[in-house]
N, C-alpha and C. Protein backbone atom coordinates (compact mmCIF):
# COMPACT_ATOMS: atom_id res chain seq x y z
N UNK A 1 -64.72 46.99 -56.95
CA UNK A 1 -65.23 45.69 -56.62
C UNK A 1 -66.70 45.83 -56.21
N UNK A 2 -67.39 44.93 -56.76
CA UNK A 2 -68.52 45.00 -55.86
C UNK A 2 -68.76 44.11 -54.84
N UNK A 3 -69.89 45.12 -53.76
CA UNK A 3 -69.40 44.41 -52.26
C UNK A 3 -69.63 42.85 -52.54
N UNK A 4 -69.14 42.51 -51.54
CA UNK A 4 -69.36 41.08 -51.14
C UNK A 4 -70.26 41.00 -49.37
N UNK A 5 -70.63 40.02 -49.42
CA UNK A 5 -71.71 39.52 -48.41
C UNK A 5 -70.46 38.24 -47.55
N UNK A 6 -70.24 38.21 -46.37
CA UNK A 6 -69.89 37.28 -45.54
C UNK A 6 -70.55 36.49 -44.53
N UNK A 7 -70.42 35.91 -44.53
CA UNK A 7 -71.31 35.01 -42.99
C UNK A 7 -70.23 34.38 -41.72
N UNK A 8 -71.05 34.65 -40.81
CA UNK A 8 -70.07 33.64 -39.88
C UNK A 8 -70.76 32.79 -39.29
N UNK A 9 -70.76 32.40 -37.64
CA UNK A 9 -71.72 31.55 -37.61
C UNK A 9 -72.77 32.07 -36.56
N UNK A 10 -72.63 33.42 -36.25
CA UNK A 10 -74.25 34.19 -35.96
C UNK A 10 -74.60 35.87 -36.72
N UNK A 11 -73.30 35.84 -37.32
CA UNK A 11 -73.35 37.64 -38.22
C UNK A 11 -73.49 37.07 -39.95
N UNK A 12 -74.47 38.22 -40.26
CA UNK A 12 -74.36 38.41 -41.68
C UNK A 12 -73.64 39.75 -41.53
N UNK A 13 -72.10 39.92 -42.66
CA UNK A 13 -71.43 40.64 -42.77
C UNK A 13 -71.26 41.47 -43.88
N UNK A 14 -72.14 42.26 -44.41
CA UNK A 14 -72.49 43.14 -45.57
C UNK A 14 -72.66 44.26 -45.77
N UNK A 15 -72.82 45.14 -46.83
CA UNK A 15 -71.99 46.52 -46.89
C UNK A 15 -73.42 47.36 -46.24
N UNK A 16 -73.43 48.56 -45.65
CA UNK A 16 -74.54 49.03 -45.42
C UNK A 16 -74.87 50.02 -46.27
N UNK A 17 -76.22 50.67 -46.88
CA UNK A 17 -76.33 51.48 -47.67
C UNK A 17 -77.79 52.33 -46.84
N UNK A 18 -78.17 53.30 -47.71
CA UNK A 18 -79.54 54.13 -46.68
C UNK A 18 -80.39 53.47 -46.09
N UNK A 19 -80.74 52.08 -46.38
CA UNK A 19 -81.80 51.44 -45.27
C UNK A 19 -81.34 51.60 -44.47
N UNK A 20 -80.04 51.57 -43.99
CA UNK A 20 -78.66 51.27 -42.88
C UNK A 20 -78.91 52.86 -42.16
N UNK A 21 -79.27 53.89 -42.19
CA UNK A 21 -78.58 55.03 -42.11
C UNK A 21 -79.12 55.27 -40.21
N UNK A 22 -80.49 54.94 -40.14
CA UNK A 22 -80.83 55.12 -38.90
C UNK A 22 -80.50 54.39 -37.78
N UNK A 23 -79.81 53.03 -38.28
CA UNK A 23 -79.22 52.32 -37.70
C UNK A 23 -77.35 53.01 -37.14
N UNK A 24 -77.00 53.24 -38.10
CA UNK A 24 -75.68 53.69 -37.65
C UNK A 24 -75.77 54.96 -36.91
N UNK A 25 -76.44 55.92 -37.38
CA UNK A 25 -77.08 56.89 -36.41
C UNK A 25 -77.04 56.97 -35.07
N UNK A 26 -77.90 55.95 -35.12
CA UNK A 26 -78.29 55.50 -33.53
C UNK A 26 -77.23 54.93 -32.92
N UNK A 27 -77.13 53.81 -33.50
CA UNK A 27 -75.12 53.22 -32.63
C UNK A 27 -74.19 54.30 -32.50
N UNK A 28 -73.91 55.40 -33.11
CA UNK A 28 -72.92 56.12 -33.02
C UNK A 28 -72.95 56.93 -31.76
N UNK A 29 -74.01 57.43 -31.77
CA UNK A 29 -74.58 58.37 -30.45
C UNK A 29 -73.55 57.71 -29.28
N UNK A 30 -73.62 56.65 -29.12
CA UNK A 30 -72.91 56.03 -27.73
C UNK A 30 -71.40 56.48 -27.76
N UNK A 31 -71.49 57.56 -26.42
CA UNK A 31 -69.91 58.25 -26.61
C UNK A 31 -68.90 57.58 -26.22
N UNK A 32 -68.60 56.26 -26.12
CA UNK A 32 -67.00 55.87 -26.43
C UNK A 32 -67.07 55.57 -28.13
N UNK A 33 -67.88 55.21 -28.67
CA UNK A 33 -67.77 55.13 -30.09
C UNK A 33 -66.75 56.45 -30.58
N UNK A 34 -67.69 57.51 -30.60
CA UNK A 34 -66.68 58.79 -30.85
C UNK A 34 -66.18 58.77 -30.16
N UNK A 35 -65.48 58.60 -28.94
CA UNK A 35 -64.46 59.18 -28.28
C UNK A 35 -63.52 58.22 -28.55
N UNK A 36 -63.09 56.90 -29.06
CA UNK A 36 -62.31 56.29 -29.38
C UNK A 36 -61.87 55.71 -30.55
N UNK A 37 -62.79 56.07 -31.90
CA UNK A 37 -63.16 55.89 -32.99
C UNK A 37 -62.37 57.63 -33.94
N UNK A 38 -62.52 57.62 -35.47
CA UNK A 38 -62.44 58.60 -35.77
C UNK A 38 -63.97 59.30 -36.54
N UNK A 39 -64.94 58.62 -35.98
CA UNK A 39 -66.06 59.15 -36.48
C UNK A 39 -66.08 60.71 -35.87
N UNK A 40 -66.86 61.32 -36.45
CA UNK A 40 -67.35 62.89 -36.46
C UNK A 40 -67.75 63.25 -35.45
N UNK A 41 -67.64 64.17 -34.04
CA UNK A 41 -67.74 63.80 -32.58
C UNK A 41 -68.35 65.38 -32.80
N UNK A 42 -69.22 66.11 -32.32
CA UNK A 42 -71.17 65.02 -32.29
C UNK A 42 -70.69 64.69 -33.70
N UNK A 43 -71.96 63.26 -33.11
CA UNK A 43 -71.92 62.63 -34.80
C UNK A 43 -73.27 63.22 -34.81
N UNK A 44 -73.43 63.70 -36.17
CA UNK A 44 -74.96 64.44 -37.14
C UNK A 44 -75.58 63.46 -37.68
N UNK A 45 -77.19 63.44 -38.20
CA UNK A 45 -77.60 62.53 -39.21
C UNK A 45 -76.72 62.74 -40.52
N UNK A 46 -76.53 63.94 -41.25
CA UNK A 46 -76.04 63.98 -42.34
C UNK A 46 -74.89 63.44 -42.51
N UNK A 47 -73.76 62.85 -40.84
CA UNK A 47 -72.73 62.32 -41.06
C UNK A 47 -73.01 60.58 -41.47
N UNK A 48 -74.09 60.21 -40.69
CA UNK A 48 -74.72 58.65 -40.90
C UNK A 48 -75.10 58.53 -42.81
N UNK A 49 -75.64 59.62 -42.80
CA UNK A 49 -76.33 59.72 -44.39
C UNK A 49 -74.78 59.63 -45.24
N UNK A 50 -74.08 60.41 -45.10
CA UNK A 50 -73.20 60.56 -45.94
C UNK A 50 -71.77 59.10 -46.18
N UNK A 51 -72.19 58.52 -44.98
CA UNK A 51 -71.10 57.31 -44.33
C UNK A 51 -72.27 56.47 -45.43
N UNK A 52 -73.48 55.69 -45.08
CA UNK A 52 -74.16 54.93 -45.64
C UNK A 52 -74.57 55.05 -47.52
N UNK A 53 -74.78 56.79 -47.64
CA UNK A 53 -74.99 56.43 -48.90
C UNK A 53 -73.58 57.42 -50.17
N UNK A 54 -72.31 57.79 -49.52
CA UNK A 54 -71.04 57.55 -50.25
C UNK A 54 -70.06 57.49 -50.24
N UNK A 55 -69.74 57.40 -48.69
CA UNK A 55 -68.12 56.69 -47.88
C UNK A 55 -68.38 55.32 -48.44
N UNK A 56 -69.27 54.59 -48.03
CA UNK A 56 -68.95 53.02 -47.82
C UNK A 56 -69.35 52.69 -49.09
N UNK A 57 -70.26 53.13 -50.32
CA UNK A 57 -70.18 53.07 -51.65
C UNK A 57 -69.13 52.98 -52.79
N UNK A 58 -68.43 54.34 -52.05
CA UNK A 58 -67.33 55.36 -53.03
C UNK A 58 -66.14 54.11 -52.53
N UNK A 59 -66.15 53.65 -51.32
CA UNK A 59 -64.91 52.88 -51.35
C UNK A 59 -64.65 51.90 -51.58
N UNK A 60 -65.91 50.55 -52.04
CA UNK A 60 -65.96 49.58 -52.40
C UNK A 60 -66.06 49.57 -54.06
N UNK A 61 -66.32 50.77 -54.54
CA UNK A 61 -66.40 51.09 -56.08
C UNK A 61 -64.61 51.01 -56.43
N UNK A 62 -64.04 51.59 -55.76
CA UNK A 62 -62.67 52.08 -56.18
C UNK A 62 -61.50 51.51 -55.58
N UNK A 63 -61.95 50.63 -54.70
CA UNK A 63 -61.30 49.42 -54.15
C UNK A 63 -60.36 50.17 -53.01
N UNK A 64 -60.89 51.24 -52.50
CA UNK A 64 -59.85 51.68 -51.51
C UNK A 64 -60.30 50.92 -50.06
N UNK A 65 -61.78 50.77 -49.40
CA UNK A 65 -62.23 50.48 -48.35
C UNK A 65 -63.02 49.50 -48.71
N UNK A 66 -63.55 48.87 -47.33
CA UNK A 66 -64.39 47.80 -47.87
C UNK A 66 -65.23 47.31 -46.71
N UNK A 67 -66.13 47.98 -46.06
CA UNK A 67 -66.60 48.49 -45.09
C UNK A 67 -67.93 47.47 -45.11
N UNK A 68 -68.01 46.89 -43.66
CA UNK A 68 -69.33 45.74 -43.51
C UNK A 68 -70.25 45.90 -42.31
N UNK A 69 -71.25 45.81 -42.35
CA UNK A 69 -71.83 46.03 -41.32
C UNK A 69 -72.22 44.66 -40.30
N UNK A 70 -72.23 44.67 -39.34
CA UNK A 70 -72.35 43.59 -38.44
C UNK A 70 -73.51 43.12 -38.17
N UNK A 71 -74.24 42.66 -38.77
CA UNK A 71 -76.01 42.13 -38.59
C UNK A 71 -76.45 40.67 -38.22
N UNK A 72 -76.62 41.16 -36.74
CA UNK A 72 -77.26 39.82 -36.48
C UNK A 72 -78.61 39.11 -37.41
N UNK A 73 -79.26 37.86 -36.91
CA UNK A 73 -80.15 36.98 -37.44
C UNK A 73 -81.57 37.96 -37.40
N UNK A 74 -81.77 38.93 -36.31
CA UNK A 74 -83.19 39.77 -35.95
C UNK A 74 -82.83 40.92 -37.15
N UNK A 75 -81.54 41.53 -38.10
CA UNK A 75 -81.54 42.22 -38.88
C UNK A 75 -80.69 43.33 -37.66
N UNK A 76 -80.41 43.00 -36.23
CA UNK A 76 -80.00 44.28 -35.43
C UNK A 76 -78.49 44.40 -36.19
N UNK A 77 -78.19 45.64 -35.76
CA UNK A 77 -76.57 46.18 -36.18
C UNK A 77 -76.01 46.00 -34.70
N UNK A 78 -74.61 44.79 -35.00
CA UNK A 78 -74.32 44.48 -33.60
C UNK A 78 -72.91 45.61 -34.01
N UNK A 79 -71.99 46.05 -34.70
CA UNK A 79 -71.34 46.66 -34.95
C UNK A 79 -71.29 46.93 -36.54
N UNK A 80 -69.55 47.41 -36.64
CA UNK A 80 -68.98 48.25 -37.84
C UNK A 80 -67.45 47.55 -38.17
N UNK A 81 -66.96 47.24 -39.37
CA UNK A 81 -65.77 46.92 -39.57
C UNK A 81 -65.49 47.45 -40.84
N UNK A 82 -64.14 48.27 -41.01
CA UNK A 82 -63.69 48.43 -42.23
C UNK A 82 -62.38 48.10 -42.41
N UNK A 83 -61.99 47.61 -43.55
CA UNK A 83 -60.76 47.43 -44.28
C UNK A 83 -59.80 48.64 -45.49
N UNK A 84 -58.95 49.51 -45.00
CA UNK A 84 -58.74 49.96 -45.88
C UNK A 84 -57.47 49.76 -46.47
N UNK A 85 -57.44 49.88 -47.80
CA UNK A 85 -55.94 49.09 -48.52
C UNK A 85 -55.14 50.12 -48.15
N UNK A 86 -54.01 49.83 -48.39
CA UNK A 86 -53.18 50.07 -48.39
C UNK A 86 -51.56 49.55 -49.12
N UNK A 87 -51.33 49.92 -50.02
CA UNK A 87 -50.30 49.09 -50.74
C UNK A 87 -48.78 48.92 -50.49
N UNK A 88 -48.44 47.96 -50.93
CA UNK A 88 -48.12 46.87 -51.40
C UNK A 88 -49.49 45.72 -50.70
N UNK A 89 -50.52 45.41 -50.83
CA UNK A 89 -50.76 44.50 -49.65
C UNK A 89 -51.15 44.22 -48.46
N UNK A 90 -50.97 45.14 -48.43
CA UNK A 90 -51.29 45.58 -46.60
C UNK A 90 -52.94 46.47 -46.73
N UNK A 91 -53.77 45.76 -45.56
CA UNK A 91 -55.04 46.71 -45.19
C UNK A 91 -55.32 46.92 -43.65
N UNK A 92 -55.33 47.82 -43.10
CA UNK A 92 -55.51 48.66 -42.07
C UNK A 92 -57.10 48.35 -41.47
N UNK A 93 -57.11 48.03 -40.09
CA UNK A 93 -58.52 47.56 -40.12
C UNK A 93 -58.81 48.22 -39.00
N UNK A 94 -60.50 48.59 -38.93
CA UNK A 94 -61.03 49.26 -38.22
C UNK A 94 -62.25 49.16 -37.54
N UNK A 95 -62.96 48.88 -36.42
CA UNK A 95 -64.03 48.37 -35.95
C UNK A 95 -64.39 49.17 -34.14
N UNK A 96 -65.76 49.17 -34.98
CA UNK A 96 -66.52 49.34 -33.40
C UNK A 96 -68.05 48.33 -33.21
N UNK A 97 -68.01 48.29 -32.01
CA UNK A 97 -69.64 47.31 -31.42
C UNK A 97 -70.66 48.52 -30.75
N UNK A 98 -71.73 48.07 -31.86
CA UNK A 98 -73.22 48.41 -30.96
C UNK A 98 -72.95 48.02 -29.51
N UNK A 99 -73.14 49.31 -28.70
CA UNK A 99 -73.21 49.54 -27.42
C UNK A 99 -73.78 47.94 -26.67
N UNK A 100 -75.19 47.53 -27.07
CA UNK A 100 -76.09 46.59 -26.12
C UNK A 100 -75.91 45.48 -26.77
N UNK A 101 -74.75 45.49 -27.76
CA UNK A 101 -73.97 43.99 -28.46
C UNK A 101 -72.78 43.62 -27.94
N UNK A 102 -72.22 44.33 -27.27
CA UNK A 102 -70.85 44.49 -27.01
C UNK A 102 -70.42 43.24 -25.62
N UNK A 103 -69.27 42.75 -26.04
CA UNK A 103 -69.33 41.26 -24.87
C UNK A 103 -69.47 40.04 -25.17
N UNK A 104 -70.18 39.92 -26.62
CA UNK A 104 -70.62 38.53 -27.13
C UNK A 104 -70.02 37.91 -28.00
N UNK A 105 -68.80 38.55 -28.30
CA UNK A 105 -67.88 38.30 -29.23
C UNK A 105 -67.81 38.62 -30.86
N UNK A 106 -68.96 39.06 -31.27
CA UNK A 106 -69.26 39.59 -32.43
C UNK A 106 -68.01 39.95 -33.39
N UNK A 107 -67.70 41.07 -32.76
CA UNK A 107 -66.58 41.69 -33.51
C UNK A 107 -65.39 40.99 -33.75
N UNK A 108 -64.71 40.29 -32.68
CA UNK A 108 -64.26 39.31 -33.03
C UNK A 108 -64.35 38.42 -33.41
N UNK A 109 -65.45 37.64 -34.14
CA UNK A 109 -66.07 36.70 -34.87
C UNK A 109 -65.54 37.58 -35.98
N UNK A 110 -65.64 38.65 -36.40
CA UNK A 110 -65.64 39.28 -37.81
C UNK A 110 -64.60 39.75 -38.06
N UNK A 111 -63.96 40.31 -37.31
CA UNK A 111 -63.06 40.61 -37.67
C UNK A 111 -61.75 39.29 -38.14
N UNK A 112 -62.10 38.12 -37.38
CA UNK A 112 -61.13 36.93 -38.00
C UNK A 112 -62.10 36.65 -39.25
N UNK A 113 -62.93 36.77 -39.26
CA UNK A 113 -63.68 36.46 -40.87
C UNK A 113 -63.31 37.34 -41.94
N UNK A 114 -63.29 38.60 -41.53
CA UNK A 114 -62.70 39.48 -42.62
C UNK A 114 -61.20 39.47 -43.04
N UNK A 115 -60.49 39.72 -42.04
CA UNK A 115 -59.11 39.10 -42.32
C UNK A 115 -58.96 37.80 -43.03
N UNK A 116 -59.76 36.69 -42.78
CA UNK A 116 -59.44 35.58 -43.64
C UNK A 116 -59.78 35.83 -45.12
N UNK A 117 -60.44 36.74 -44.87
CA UNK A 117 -61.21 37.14 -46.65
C UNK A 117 -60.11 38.25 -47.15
N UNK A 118 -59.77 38.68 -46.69
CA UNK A 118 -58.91 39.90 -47.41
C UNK A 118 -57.70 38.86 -47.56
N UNK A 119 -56.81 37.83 -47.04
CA UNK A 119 -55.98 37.25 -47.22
C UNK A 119 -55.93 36.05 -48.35
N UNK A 120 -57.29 35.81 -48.39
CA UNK A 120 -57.80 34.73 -49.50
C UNK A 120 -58.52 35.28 -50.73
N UNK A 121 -58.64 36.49 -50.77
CA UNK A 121 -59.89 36.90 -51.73
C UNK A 121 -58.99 38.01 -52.00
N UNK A 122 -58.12 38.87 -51.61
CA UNK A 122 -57.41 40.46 -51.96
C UNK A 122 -56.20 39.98 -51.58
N UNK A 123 -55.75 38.94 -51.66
CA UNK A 123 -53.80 39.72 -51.92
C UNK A 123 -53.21 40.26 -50.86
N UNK A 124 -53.82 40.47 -50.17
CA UNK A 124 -53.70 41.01 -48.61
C UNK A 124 -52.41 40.48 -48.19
N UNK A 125 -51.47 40.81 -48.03
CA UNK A 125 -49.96 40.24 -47.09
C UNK A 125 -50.34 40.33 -45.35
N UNK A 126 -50.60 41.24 -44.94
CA UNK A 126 -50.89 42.34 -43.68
C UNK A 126 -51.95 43.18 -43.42
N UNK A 127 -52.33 42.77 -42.32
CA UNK A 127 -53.88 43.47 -41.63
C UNK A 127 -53.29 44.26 -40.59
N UNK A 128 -53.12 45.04 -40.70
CA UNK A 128 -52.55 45.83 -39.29
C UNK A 128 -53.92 46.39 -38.78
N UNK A 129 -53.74 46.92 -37.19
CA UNK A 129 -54.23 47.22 -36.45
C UNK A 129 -53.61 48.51 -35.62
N UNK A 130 -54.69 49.38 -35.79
CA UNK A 130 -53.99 50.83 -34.54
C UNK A 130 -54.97 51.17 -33.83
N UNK A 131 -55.13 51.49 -32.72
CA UNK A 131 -55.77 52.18 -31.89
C UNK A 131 -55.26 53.24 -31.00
N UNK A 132 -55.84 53.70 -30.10
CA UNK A 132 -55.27 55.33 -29.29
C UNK A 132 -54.82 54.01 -28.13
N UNK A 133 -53.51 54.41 -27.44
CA UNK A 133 -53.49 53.93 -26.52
C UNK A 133 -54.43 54.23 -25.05
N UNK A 134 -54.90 53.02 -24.90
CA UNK A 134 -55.78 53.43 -23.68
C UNK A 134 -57.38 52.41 -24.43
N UNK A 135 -57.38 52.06 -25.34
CA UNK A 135 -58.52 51.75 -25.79
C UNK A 135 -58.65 50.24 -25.66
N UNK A 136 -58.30 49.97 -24.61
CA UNK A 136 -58.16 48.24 -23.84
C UNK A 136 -59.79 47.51 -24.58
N UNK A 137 -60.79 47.67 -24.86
CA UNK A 137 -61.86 46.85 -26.17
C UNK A 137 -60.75 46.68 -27.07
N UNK A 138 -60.66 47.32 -28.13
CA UNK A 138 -59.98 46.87 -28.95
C UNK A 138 -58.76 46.56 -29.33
N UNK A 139 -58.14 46.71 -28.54
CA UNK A 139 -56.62 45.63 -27.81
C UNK A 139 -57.06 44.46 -28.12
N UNK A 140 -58.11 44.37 -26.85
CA UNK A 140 -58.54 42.95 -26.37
C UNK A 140 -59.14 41.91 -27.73
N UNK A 141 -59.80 42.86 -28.58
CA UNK A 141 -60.31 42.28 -29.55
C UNK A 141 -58.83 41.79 -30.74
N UNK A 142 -58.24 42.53 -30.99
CA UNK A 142 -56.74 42.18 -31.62
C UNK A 142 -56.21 41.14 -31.03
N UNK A 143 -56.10 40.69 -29.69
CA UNK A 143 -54.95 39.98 -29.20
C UNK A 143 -56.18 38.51 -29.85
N UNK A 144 -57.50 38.87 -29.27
CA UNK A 144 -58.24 37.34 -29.31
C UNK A 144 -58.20 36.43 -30.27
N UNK A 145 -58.15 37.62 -32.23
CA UNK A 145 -58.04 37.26 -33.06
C UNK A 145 -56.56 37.06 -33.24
N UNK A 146 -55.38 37.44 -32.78
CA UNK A 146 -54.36 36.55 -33.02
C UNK A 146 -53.50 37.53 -33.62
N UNK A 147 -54.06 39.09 -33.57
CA UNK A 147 -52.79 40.15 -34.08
C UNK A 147 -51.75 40.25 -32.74
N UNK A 148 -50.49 40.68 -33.55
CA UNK A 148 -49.00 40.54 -32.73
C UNK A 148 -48.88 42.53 -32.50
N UNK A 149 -49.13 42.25 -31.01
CA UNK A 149 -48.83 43.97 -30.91
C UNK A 149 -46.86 44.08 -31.29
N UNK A 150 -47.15 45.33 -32.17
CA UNK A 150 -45.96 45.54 -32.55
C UNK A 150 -45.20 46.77 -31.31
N UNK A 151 -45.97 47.45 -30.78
CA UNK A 151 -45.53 48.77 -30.02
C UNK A 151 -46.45 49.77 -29.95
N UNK A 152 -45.80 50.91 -29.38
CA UNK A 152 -46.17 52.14 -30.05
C UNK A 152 -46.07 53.20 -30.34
N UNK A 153 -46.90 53.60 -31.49
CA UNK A 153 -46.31 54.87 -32.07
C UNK A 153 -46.56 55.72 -31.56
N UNK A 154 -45.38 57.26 -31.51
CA UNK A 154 -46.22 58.29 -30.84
C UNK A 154 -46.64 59.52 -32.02
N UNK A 155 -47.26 60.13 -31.58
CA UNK A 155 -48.08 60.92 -31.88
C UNK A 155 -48.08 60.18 -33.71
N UNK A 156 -48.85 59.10 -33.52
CA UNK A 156 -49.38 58.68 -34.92
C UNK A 156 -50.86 58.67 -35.10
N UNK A 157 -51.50 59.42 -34.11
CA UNK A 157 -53.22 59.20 -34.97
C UNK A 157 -53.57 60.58 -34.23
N UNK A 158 -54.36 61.06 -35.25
CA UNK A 158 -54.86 62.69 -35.00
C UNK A 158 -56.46 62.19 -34.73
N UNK A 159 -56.88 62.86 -33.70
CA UNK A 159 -58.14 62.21 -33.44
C UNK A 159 -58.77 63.43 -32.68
N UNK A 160 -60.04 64.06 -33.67
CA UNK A 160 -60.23 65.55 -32.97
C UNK A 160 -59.46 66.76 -32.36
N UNK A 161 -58.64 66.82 -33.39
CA UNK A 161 -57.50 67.65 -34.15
C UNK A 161 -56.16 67.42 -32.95
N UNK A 162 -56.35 66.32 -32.32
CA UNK A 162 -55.48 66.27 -31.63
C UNK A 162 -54.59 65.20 -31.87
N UNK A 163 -52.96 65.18 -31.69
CA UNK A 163 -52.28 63.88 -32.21
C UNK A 163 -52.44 63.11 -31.13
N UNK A 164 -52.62 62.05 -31.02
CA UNK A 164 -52.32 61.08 -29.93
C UNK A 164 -51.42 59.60 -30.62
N UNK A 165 -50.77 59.11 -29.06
CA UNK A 165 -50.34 57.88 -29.21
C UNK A 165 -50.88 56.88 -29.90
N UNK A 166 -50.65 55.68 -30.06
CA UNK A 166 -51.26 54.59 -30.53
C UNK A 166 -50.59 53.83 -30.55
N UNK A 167 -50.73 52.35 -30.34
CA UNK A 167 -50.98 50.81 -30.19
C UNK A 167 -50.72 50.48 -31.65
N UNK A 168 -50.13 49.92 -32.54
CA UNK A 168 -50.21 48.92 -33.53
C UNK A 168 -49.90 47.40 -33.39
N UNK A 169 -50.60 46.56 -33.93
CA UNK A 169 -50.17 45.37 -33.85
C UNK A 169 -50.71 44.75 -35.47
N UNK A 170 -50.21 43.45 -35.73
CA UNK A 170 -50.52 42.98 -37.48
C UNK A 170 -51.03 41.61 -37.18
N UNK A 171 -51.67 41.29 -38.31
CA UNK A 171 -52.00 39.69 -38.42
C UNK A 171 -51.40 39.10 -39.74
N UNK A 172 -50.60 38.56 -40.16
CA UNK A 172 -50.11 37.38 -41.01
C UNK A 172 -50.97 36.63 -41.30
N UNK A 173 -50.67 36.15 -42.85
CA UNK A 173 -51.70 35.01 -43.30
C UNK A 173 -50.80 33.89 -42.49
N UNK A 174 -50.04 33.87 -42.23
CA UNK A 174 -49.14 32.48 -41.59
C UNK A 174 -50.12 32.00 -40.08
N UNK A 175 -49.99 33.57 -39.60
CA UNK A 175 -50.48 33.42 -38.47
C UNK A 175 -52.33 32.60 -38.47
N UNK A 176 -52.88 32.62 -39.45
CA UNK A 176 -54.01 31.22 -39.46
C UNK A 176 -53.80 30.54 -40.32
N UNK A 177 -52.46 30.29 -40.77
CA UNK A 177 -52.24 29.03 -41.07
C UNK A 177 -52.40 29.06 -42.92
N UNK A 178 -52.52 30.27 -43.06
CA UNK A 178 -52.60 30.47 -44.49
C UNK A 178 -51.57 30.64 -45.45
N UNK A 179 -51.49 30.32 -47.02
CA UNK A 179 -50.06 31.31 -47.06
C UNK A 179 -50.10 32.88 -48.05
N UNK A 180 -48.81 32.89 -47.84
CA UNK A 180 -48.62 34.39 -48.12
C UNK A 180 -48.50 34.69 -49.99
N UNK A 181 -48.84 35.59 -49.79
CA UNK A 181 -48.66 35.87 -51.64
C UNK A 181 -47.33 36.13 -52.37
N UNK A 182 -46.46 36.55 -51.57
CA UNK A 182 -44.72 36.79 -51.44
C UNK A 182 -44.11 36.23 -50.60
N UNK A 183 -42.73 35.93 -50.54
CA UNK A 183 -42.39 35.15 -49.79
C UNK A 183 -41.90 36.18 -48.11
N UNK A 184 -41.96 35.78 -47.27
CA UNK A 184 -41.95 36.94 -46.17
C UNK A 184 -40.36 36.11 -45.15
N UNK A 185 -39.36 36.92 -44.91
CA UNK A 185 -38.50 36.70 -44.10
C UNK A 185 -38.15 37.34 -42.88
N UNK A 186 -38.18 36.63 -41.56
CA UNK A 186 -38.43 37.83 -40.70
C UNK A 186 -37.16 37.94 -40.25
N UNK A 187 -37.06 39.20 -39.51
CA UNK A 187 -35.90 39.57 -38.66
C UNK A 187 -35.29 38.59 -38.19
N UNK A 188 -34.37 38.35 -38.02
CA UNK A 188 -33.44 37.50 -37.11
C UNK A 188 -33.48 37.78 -35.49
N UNK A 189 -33.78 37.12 -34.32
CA UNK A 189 -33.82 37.38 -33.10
C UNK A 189 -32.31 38.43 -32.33
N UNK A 190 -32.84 39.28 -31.58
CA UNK A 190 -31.90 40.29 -31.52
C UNK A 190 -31.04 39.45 -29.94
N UNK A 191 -30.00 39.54 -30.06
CA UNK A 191 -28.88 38.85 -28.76
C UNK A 191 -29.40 39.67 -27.15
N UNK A 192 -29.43 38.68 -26.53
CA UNK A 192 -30.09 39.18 -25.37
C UNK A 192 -28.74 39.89 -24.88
């Protein structure tokens, strides 16, 4: 696919390429990024170089990821969001905020924008969400946009060669009111 450009109503939401590189660079440095993220912990320039000019390329070419950068109106990088498929339908989503952006709702502005686009534009059934347990930002950012924590898994995310817990929760096209591409039947309520 080739990328696509989103708007909301203070982010331009578009793919980043090497103009981008000193920008992500620089946001990454801020250590809860790596420490709660699976970026490259130190993060290197050659890891920014290689993210900007053929992670976020290679995956919008081949339709596996679909990775946007968060740019305010001044051109600043207020964060990072990616989508990666996953089939039948389902895409796995992933986000962090520029450190001195963080609070203003950004990410959650985008992240309900991207989800509405992957549900209307990709076939998308399911946006799930995982994080390390303990990573209360992006909880907080899941619950705002309207994902349903499901539980959690244990030792489901390896994060600097270590397994840790994690948090999942999903978003439904139902859940904004959209509909679904298959028909979806849920569990039946379990007897108290």
């Amino acid at each position: 696919m080739e990328p696509v450009t989103l708007t909301t109503g203070r982010l331009l939401m578009r793919t980043v390429g090497p103009q981008d590189t000193d920008a992500v660079y620089a946001a990454v440095q801020e250590p809860s990024i790596q420490r709660w993220t699976t970026v490259p912990s130190p993060y290197r320039y050659e890891h920014a170089r290689a993210f900007t000019e053929q992670i976020v390329p290679d995956g919008w070419a081949n339709d596996s990821a679909f990775t946007f950068g968060l740019f305010l109106p001044s051109g600043a990088l207020a964060g990072m969001l990616g989508l990666s498929m996953h089939p039948p339908g389902t895409a796995e989503i992933g986000y962090w905020a520029a450190k001195e952006h963080r609070g203003n709702g950004y990410v959650t502005e985008a992240v309900a924008a991207a989800c509405r686009w992957a549900f209307t534009r990709l076939g998308v059934d399911r946006v799930e969400w995982r994080a390390e347990v303990g990573n209360t930002a992006s909880l907080a950012v899941a619950e705002r946009v309207g994902f349903t924590l499901e539980g959690t898994h244990r030792s489901a995310l390896v994060h600097q060669g270590v397994r840790r817990d994690c948090w999942v929760g999903s978003l439904l096209p139902s859940d904004l009111g959209l509909p679904s591409t298959m028909p979806y039947i849920p569990a039946p309520e379990r007897p108290a």
